[in-house]
N, C-alpha and C. Protein backbone atom coordinates (compact mmCIF):
# COMPACT_ATOMS: atom_id res chain seq x y z
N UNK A 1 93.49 106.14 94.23
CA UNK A 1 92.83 106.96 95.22
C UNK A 1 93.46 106.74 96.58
N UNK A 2 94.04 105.64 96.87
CA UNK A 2 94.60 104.80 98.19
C UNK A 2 95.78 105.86 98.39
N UNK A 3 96.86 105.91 96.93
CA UNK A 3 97.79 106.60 97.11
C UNK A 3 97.76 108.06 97.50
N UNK A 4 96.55 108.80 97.00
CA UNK A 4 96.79 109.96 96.83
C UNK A 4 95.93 110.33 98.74
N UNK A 5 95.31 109.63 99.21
CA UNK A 5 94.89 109.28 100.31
C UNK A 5 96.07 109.68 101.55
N UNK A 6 96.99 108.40 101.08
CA UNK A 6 98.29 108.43 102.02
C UNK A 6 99.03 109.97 102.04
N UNK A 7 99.36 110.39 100.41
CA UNK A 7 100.23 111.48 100.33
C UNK A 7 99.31 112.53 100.64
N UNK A 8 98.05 112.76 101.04
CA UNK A 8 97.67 113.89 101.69
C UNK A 8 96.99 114.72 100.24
N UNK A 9 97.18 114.21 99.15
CA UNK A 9 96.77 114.71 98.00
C UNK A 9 95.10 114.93 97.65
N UNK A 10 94.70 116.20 97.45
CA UNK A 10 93.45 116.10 96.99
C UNK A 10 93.29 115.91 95.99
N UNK A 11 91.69 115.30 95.24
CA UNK A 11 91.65 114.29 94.18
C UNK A 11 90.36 114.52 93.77
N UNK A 12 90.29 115.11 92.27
CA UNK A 12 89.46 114.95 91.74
C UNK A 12 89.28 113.94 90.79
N UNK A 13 88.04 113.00 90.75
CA UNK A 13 87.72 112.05 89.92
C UNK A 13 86.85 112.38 88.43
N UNK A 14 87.31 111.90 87.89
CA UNK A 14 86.45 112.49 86.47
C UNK A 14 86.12 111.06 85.89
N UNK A 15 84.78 111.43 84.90
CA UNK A 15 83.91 109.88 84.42
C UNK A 15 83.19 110.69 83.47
N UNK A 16 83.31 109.66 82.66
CA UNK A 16 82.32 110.07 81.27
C UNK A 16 80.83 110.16 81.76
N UNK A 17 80.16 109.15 82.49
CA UNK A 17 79.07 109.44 83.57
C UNK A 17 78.59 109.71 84.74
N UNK A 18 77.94 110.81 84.83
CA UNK A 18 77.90 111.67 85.86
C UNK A 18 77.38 110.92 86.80
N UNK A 19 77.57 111.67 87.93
CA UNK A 19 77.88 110.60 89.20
C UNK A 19 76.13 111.45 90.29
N UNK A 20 75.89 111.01 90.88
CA UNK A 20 74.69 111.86 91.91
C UNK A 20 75.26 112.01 92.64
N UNK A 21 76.77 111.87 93.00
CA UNK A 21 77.52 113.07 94.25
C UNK A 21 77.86 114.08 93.62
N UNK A 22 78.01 114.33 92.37
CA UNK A 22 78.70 115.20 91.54
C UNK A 22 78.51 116.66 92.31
N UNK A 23 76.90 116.77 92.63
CA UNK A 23 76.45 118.44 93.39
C UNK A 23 76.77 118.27 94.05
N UNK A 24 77.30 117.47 95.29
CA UNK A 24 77.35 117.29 96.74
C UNK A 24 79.09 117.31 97.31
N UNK A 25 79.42 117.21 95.61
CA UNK A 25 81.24 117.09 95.44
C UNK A 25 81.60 117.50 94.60
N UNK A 26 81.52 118.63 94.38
CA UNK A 26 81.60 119.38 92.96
C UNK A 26 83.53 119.31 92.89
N UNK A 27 83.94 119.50 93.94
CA UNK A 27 85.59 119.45 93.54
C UNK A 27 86.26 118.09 93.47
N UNK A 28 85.34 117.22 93.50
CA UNK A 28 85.73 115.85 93.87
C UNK A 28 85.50 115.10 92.80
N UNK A 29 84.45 115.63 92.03
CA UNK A 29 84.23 115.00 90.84
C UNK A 29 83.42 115.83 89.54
N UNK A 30 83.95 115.34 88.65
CA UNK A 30 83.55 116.08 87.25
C UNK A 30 83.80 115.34 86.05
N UNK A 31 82.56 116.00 85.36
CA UNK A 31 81.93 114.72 83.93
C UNK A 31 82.57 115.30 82.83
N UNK A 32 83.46 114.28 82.13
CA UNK A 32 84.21 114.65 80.73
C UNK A 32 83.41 114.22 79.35
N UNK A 33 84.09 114.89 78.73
CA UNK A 33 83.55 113.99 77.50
C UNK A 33 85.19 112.99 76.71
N UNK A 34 84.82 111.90 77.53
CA UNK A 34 86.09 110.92 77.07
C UNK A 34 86.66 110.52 75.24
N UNK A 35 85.64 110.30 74.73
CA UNK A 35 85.58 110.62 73.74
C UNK A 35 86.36 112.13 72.46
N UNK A 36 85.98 113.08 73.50
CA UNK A 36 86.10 114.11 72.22
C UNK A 36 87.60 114.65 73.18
N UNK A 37 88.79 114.46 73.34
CA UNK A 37 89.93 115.04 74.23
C UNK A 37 89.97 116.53 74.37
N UNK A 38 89.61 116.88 72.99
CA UNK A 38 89.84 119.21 73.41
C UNK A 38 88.95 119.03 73.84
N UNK A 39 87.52 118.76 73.74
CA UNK A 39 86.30 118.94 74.19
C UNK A 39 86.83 118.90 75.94
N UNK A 40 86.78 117.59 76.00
CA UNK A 40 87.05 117.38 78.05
C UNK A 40 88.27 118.51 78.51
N UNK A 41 89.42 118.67 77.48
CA UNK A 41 90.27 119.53 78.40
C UNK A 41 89.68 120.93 78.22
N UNK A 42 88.76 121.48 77.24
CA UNK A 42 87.69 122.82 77.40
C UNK A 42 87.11 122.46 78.67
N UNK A 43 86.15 121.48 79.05
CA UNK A 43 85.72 121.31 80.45
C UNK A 43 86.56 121.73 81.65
N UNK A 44 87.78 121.14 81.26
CA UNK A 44 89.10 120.82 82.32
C UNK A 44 89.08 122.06 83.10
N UNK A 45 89.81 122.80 81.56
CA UNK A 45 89.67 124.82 81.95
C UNK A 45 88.36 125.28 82.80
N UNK A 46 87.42 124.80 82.40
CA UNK A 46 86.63 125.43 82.99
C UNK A 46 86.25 124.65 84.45
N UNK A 47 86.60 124.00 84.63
CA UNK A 47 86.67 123.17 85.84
C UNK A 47 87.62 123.73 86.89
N UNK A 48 88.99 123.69 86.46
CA UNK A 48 89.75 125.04 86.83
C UNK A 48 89.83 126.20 87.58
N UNK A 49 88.96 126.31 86.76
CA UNK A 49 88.42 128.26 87.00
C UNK A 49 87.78 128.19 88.36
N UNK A 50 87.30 127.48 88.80
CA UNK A 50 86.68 127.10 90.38
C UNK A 50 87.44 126.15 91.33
N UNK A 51 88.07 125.13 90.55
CA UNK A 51 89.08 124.48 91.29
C UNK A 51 90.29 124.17 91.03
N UNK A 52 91.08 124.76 91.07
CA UNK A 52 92.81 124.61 90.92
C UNK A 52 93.27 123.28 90.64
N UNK A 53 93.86 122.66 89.60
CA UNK A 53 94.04 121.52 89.21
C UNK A 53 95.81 121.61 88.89
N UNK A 54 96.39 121.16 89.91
CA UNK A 54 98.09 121.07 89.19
C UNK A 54 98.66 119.50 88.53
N UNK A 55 97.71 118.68 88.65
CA UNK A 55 98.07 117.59 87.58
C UNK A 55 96.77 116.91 87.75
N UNK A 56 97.56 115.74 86.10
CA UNK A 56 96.68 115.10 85.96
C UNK A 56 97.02 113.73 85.26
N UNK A 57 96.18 112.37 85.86
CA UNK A 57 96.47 111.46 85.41
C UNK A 57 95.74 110.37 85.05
N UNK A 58 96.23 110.36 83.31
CA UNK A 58 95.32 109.23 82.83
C UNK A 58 95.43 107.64 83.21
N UNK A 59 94.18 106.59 83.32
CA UNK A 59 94.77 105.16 84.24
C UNK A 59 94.27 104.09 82.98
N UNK A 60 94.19 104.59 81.41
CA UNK A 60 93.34 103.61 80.85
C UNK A 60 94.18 103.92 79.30
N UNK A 61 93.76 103.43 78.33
CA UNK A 61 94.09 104.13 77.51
C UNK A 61 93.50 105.20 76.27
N UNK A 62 92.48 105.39 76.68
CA UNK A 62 91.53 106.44 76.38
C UNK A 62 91.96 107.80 77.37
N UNK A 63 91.58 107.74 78.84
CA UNK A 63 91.90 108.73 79.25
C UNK A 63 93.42 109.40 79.40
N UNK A 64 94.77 108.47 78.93
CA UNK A 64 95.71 109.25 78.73
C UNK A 64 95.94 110.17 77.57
N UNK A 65 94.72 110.12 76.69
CA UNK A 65 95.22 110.79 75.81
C UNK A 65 94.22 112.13 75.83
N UNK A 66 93.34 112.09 76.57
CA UNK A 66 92.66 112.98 77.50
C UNK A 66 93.81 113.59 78.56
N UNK A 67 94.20 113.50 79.39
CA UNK A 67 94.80 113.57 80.36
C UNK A 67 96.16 114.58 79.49
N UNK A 68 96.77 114.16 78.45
CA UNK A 68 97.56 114.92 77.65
C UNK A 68 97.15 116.00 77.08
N UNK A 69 95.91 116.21 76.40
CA UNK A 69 95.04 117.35 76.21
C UNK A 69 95.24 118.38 77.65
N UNK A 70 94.73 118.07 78.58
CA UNK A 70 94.13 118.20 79.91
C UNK A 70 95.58 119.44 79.95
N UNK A 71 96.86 118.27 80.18
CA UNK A 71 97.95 118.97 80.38
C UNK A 71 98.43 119.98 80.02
N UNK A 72 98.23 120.07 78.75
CA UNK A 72 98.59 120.76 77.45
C UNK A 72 97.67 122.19 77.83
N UNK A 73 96.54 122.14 77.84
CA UNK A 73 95.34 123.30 77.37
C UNK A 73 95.62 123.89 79.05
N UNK A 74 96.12 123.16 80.22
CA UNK A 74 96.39 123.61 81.46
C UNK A 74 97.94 124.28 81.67
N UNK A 75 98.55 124.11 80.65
CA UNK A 75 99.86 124.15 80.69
C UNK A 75 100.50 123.74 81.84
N UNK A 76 100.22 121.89 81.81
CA UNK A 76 101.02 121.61 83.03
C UNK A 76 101.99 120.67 82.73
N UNK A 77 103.30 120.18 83.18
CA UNK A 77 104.25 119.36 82.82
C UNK A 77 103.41 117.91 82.60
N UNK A 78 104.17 117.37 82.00
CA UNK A 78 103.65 116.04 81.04
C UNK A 78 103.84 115.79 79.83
N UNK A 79 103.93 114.87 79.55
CA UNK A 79 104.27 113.87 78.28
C UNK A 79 102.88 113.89 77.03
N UNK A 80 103.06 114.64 76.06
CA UNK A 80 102.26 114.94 75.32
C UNK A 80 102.02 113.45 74.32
């Protein structure tokens, strides 16, 4: 978050549990389903559709393979 801070980058956070800023930050944050990967990148899309998403990056090893979905169903460059 520090980095994307410096580079001027806006940043959405995503969590398997929903957050009580979530209404108050709707572009800032959004609830996946970590677990099911098409499932969260169906969210992704539709997350999308209101806020423009040109990448994405997984920090664990659950959510990279989310994050590859994500890419994929967004058609954005990345390592499948």
């Amino acid at each position: 978050m520090g980095a994307a801070k410096t580079l001027g980058v806006e940043l959405t956070v995503a969590s398997e549990v929903p957050s009580a800023f979530e209404e108050a930050e709707p572009a800032g944050l959004v609830t996946l389903d970590f677990a099911d990967a098409e499932r969260a990148a169906r969210q992704v899309r539709e997350f999308a559709a209101r806020y423009p998403v040109d990448g994405v990056t997984g920090v664990d090893d659950d959510t990279v393979v989310v994050a590859a979905a994500v890419a994929e169903t967004l058609r954005l460059r990345g390592d499948p």
